[in-house]
PDB file of N, CA and C in Angstrom:
ATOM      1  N   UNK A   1      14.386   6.071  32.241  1.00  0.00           N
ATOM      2  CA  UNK A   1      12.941   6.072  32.406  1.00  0.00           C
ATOM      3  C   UNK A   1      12.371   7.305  31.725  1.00  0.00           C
ATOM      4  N   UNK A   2      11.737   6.894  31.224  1.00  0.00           N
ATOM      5  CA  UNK A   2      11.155   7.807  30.090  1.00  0.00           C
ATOM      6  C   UNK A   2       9.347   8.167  30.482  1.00  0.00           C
ATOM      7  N   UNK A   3       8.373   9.140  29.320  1.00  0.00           N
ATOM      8  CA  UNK A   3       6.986   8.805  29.995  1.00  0.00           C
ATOM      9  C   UNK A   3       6.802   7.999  29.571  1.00  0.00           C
ATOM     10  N   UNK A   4       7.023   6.949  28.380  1.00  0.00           N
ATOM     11  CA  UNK A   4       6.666   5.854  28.092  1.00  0.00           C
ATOM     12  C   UNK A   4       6.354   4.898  29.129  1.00  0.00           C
ATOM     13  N   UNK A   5       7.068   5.139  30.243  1.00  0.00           N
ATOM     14  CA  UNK A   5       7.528   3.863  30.998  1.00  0.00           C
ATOM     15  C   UNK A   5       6.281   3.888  31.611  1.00  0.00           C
ATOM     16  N   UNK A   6       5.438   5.507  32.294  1.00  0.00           N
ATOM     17  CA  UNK A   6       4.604   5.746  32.944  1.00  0.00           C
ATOM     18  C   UNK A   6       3.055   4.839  32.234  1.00  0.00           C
ATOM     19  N   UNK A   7       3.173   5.100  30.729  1.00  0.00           N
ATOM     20  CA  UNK A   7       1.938   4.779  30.379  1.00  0.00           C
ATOM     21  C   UNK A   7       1.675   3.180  30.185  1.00  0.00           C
ATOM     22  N   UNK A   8       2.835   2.677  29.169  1.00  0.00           N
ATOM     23  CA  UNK A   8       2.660   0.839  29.138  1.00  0.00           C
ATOM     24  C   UNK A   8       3.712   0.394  28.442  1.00  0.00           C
ATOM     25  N   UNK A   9       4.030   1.614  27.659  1.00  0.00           N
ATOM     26  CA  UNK A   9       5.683   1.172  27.119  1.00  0.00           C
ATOM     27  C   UNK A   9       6.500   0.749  28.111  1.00  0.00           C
ATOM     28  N   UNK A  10       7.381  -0.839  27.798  1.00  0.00           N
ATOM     29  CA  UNK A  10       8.385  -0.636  28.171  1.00  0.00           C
ATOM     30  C   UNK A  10       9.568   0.141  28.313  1.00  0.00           C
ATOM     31  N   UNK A  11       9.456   0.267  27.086  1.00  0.00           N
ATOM     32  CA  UNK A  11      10.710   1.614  26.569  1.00  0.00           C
ATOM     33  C   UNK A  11      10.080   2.417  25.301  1.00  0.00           C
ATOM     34  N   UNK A  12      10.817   3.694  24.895  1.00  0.00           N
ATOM     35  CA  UNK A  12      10.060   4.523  24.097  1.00  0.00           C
ATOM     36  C   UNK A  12       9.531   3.445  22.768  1.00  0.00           C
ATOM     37  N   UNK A  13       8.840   3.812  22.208  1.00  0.00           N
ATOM     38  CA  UNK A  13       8.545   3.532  21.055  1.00  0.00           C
ATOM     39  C   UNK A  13       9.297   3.333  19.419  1.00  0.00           C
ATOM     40  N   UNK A  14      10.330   4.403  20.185  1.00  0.00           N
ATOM     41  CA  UNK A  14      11.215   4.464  19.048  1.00  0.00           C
ATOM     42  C   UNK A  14      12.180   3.345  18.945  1.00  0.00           C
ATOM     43  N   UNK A  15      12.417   2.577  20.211  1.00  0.00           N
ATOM     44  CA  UNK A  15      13.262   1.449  20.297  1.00  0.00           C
ATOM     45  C   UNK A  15      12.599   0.424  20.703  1.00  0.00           C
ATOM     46  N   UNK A  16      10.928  -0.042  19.701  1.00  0.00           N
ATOM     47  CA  UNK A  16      10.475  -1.201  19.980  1.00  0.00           C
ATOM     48  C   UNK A  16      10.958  -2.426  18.879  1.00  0.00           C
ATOM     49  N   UNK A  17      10.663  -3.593  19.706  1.00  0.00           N
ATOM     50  CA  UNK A  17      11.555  -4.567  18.851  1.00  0.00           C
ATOM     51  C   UNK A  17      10.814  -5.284  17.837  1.00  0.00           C
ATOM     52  N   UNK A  18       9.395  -4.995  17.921  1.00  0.00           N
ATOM     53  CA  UNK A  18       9.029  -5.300  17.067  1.00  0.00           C
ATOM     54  C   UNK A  18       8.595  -4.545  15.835  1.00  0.00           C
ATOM     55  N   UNK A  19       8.281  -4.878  14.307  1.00  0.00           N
ATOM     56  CA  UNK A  19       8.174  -4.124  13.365  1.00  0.00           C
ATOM     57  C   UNK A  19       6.922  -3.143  13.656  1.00  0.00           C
ATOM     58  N   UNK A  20       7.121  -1.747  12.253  1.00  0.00           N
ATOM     59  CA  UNK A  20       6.261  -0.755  13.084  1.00  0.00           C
ATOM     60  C   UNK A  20       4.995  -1.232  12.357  1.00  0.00           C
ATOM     61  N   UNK A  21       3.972  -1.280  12.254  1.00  0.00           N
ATOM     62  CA  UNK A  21       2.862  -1.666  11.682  1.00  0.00           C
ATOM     63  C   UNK A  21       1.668  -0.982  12.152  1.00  0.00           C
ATOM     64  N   UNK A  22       2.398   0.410  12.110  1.00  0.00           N
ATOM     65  CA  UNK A  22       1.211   1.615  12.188  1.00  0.00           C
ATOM     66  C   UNK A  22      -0.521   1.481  12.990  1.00  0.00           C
ATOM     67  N   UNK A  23       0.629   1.504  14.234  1.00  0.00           N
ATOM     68  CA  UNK A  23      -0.657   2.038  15.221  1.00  0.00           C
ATOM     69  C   UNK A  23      -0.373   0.499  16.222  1.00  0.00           C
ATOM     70  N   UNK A  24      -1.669   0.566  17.611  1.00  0.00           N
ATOM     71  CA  UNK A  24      -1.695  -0.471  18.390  1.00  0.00           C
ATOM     72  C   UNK A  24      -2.597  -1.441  18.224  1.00  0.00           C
ATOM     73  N   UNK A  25      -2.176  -2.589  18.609  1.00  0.00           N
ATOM     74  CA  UNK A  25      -3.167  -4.024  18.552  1.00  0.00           C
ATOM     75  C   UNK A  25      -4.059  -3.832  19.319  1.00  0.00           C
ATOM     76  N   UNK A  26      -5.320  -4.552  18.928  1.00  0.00           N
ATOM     77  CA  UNK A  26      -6.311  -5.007  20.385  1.00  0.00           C
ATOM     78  C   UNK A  26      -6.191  -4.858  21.446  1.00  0.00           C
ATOM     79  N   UNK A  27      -4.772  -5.578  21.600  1.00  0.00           N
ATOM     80  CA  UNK A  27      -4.447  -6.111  23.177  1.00  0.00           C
ATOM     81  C   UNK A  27      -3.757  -4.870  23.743  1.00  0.00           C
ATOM     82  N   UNK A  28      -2.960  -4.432  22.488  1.00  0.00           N
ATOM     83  CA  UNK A  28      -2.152  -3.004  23.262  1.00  0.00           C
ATOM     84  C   UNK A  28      -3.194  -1.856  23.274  1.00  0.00           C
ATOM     85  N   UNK A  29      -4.322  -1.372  22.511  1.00  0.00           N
ATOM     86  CA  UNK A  29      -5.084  -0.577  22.877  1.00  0.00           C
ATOM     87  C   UNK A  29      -5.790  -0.794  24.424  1.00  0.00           C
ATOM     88  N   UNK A  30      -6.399  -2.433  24.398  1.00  0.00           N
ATOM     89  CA  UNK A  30      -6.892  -2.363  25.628  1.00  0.00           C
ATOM     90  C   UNK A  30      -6.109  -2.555  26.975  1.00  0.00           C
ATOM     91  N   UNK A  31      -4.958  -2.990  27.061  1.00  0.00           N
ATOM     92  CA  UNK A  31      -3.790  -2.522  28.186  1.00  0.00           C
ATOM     93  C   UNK A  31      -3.858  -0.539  28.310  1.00  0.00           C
ATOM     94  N   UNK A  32      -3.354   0.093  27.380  1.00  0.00           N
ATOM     95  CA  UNK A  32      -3.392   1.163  27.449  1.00  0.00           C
ATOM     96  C   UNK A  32      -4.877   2.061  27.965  1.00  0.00           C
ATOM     97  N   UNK A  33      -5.831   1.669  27.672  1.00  0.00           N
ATOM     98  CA  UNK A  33      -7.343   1.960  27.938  1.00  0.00           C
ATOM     99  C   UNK A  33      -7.244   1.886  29.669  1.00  0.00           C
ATOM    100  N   UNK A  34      -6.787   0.368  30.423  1.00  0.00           N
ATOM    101  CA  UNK A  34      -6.951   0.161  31.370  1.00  0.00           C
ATOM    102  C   UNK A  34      -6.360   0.644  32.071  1.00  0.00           C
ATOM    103  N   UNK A  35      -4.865   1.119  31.762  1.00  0.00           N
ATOM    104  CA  UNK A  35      -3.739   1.235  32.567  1.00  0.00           C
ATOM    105  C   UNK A  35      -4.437   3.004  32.699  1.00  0.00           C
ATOM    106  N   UNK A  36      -4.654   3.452  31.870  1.00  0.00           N
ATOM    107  CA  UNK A  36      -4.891   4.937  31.655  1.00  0.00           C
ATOM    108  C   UNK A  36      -6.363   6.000  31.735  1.00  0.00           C
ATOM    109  N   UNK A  37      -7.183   4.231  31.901  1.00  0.00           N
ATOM    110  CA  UNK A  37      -8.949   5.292  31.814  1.00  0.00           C
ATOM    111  C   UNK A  37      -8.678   5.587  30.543  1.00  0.00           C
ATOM    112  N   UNK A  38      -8.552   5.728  29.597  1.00  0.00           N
ATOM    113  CA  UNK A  38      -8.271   5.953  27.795  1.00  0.00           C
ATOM    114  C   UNK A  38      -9.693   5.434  27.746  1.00  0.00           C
ATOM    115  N   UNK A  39      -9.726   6.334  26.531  1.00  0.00           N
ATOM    116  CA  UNK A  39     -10.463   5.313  25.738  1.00  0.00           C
ATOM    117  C   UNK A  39     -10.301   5.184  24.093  1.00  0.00           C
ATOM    118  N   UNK A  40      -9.181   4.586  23.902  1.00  0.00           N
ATOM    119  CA  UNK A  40      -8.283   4.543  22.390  1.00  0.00           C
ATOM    120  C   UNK A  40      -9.311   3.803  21.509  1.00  0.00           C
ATOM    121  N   UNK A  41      -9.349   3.708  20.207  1.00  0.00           N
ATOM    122  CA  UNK A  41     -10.183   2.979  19.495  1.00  0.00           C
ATOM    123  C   UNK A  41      -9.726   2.840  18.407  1.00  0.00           C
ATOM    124  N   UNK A  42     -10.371   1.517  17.997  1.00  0.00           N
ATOM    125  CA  UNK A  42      -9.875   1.013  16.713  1.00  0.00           C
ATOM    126  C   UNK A  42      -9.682   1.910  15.335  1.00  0.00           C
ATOM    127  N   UNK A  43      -8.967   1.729  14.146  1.00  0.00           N
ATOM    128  CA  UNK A  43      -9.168   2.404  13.363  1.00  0.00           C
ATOM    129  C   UNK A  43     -10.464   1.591  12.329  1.00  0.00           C
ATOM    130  N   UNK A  44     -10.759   3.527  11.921  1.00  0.00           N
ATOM    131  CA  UNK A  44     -12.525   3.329  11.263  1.00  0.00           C
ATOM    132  C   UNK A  44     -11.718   2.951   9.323  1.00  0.00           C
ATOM    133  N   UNK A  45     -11.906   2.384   9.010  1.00  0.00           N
ATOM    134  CA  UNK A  45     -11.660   2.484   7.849  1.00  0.00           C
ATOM    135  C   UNK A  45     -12.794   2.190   6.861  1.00  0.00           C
ATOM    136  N   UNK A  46     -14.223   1.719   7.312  1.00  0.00           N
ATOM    137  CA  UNK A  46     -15.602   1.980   6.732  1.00  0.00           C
ATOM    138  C   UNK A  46     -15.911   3.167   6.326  1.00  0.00           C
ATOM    139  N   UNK A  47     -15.523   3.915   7.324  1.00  0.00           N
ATOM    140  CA  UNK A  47     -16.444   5.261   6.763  1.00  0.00           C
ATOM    141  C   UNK A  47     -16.575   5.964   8.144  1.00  0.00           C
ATOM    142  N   UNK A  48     -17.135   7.203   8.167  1.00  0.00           N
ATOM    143  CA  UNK A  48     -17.721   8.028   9.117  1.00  0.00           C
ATOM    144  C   UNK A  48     -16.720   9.229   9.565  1.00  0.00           C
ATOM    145  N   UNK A  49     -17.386  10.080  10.469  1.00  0.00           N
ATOM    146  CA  UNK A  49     -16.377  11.662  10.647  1.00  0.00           C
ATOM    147  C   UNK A  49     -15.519  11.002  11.589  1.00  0.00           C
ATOM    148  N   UNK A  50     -14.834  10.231  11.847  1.00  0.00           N
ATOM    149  CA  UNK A  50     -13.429   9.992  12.501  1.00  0.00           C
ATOM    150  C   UNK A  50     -12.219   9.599  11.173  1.00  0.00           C
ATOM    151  N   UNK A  51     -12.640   8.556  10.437  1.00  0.00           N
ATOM    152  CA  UNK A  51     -12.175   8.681   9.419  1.00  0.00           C
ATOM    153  C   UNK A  51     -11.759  10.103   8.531  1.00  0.00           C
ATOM    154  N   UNK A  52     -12.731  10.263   8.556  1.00  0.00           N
ATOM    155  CA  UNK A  52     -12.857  12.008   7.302  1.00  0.00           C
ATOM    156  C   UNK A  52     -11.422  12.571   8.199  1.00  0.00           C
ATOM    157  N   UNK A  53     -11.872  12.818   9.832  1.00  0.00           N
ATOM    158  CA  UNK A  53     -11.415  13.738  10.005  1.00  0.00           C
ATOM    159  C   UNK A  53      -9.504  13.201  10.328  1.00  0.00           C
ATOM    160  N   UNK A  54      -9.475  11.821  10.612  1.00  0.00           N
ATOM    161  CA  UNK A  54      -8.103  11.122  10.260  1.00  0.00           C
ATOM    162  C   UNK A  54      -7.579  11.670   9.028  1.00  0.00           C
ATOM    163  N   UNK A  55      -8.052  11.004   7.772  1.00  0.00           N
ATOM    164  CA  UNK A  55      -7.215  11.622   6.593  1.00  0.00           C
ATOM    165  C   UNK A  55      -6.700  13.040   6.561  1.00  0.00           C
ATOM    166  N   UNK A  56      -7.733  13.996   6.779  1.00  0.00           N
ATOM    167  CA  UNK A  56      -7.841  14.856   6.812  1.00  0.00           C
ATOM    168  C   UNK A  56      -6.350  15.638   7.274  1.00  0.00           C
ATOM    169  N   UNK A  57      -6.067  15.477   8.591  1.00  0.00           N
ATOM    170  CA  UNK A  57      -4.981  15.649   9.465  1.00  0.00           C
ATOM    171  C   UNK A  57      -3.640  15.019   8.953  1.00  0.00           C
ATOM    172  N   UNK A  58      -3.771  13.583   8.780  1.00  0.00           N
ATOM    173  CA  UNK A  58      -2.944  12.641   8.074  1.00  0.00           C
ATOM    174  C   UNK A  58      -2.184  13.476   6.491  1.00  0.00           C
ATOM    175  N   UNK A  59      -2.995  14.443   5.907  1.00  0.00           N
ATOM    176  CA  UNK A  59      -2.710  13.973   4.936  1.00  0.00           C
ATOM    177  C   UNK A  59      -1.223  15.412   4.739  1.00  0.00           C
ATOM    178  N   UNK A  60      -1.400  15.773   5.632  1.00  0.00           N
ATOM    179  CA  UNK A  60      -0.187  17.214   5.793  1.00  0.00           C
ATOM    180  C   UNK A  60       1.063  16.464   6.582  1.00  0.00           C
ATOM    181  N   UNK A  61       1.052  15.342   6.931  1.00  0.00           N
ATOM    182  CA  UNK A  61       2.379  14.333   7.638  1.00  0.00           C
ATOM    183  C   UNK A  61       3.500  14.805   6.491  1.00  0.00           C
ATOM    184  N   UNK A  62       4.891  15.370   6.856  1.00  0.00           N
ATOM    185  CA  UNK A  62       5.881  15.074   5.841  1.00  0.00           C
ATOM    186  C   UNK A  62       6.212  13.714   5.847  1.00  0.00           C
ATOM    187  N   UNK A  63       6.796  13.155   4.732  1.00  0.00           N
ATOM    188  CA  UNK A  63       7.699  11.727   4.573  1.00  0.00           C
ATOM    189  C   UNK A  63       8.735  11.807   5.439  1.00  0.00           C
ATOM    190  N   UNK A  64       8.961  10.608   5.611  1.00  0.00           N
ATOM    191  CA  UNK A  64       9.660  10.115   7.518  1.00  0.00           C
ATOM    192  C   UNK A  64      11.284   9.978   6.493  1.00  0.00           C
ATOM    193  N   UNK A  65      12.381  10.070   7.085  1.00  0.00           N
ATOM    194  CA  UNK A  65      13.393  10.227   6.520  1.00  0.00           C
ATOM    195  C   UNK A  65      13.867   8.652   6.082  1.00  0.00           C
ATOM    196  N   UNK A  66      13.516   7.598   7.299  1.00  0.00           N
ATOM    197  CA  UNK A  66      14.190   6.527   6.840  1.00  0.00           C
ATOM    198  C   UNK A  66      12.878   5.540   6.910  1.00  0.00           C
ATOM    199  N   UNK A  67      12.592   5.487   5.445  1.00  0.00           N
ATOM    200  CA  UNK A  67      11.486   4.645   5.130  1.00  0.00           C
ATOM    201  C   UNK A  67      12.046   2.705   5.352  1.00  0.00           C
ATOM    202  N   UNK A  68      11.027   2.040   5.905  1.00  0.00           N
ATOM    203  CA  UNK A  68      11.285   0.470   5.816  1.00  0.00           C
ATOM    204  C   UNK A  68      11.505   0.012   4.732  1.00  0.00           C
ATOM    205  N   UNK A  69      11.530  -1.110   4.053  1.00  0.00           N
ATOM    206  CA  UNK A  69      12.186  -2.005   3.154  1.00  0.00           C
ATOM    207  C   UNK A  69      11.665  -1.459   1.495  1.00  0.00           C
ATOM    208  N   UNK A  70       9.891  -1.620   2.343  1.00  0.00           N
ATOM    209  CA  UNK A  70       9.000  -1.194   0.999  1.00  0.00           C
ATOM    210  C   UNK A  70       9.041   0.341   0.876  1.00  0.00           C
ATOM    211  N   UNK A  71       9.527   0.684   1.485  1.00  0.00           N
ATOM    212  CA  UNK A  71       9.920   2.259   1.263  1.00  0.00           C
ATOM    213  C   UNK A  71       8.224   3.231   1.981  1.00  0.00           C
ATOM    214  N   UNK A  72       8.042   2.170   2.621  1.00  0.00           N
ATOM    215  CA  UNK A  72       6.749   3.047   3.327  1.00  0.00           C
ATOM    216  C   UNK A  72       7.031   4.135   4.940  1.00  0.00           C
ATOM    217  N   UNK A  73       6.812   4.616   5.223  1.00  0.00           N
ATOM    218  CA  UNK A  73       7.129   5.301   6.418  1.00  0.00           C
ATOM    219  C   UNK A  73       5.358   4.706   7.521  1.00  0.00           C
ATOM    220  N   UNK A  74       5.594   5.148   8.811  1.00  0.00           N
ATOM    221  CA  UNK A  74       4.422   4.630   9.149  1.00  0.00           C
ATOM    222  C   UNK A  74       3.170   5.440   9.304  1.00  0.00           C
ATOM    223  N   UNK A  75       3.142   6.653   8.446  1.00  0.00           N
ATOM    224  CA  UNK A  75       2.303   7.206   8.469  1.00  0.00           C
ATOM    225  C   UNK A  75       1.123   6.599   7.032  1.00  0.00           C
ATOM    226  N   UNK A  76       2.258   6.403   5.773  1.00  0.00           N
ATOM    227  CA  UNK A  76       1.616   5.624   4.910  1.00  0.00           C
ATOM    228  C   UNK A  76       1.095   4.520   5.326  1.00  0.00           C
ATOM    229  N   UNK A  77       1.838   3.228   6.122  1.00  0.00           N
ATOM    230  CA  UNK A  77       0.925   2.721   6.485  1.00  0.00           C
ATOM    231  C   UNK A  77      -0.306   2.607   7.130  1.00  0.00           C
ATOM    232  N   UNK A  78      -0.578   3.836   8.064  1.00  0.00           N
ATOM    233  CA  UNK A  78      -1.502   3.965   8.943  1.00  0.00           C
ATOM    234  C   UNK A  78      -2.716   4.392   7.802  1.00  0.00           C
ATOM    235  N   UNK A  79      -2.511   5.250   6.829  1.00  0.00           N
ATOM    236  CA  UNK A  79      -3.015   5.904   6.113  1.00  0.00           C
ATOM    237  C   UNK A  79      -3.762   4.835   5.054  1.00  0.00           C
ATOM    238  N   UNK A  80      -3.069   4.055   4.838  1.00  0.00           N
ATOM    239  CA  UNK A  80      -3.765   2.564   4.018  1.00  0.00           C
ATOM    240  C   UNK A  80      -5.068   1.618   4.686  1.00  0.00           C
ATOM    241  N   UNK A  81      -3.956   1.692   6.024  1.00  0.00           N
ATOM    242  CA  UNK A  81      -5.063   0.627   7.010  1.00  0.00           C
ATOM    243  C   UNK A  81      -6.565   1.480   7.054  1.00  0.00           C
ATOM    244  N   UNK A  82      -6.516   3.245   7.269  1.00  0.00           N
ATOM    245  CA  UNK A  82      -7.566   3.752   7.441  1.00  0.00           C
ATOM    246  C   UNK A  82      -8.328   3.705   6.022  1.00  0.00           C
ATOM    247  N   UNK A  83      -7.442   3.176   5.179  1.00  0.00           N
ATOM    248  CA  UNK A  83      -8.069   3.125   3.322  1.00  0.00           C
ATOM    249  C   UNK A  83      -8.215   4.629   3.206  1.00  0.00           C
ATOM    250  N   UNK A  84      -7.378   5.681   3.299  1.00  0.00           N
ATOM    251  CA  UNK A  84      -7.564   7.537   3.132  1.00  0.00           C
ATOM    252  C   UNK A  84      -7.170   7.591   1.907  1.00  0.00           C
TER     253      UNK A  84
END
């Protein structure tokens, strides 16, 4: 038992079974929101200072050691979805 277990993970994150696809769904933001009083939010990829200030932070990430197939790590992907 891990804190994962506390928040909505079944198990850590690092041993989820499904592929990583940078960041949470709908459904897993709003489980997590409820379970936690959160208030997580979608990613901005229009525009505005959440964005700015995403890339911003994002863009000092080192490369992840064991990249997926396409050789992306999931920070690149996150970094696409936000269009940075």
């Amino acid at each position: 038992m891990g804190i994962y277990n506390d928040i909505m993970f079944p198990t850590s994150p690092l041993n989820r079974e499904k592929p990583h696809t940078a960041g949470m769904s709908a459904a897993e933001r709003a489980a997590y929101n409820k379970k936690t009083g959160g208030n997580l939010k979608a990613p901005q990829p229009e525009g505005g200072s959440r964005k700015e200030s995403y890339c911003a932070r994002s863009a000092g990430i080192k490369k992840c050691k064991d990249p997926d197939k396409n050789g992306d790590c999931p920070n690149d992907i996150a970094r696409r979805n936000w269009k940075c």
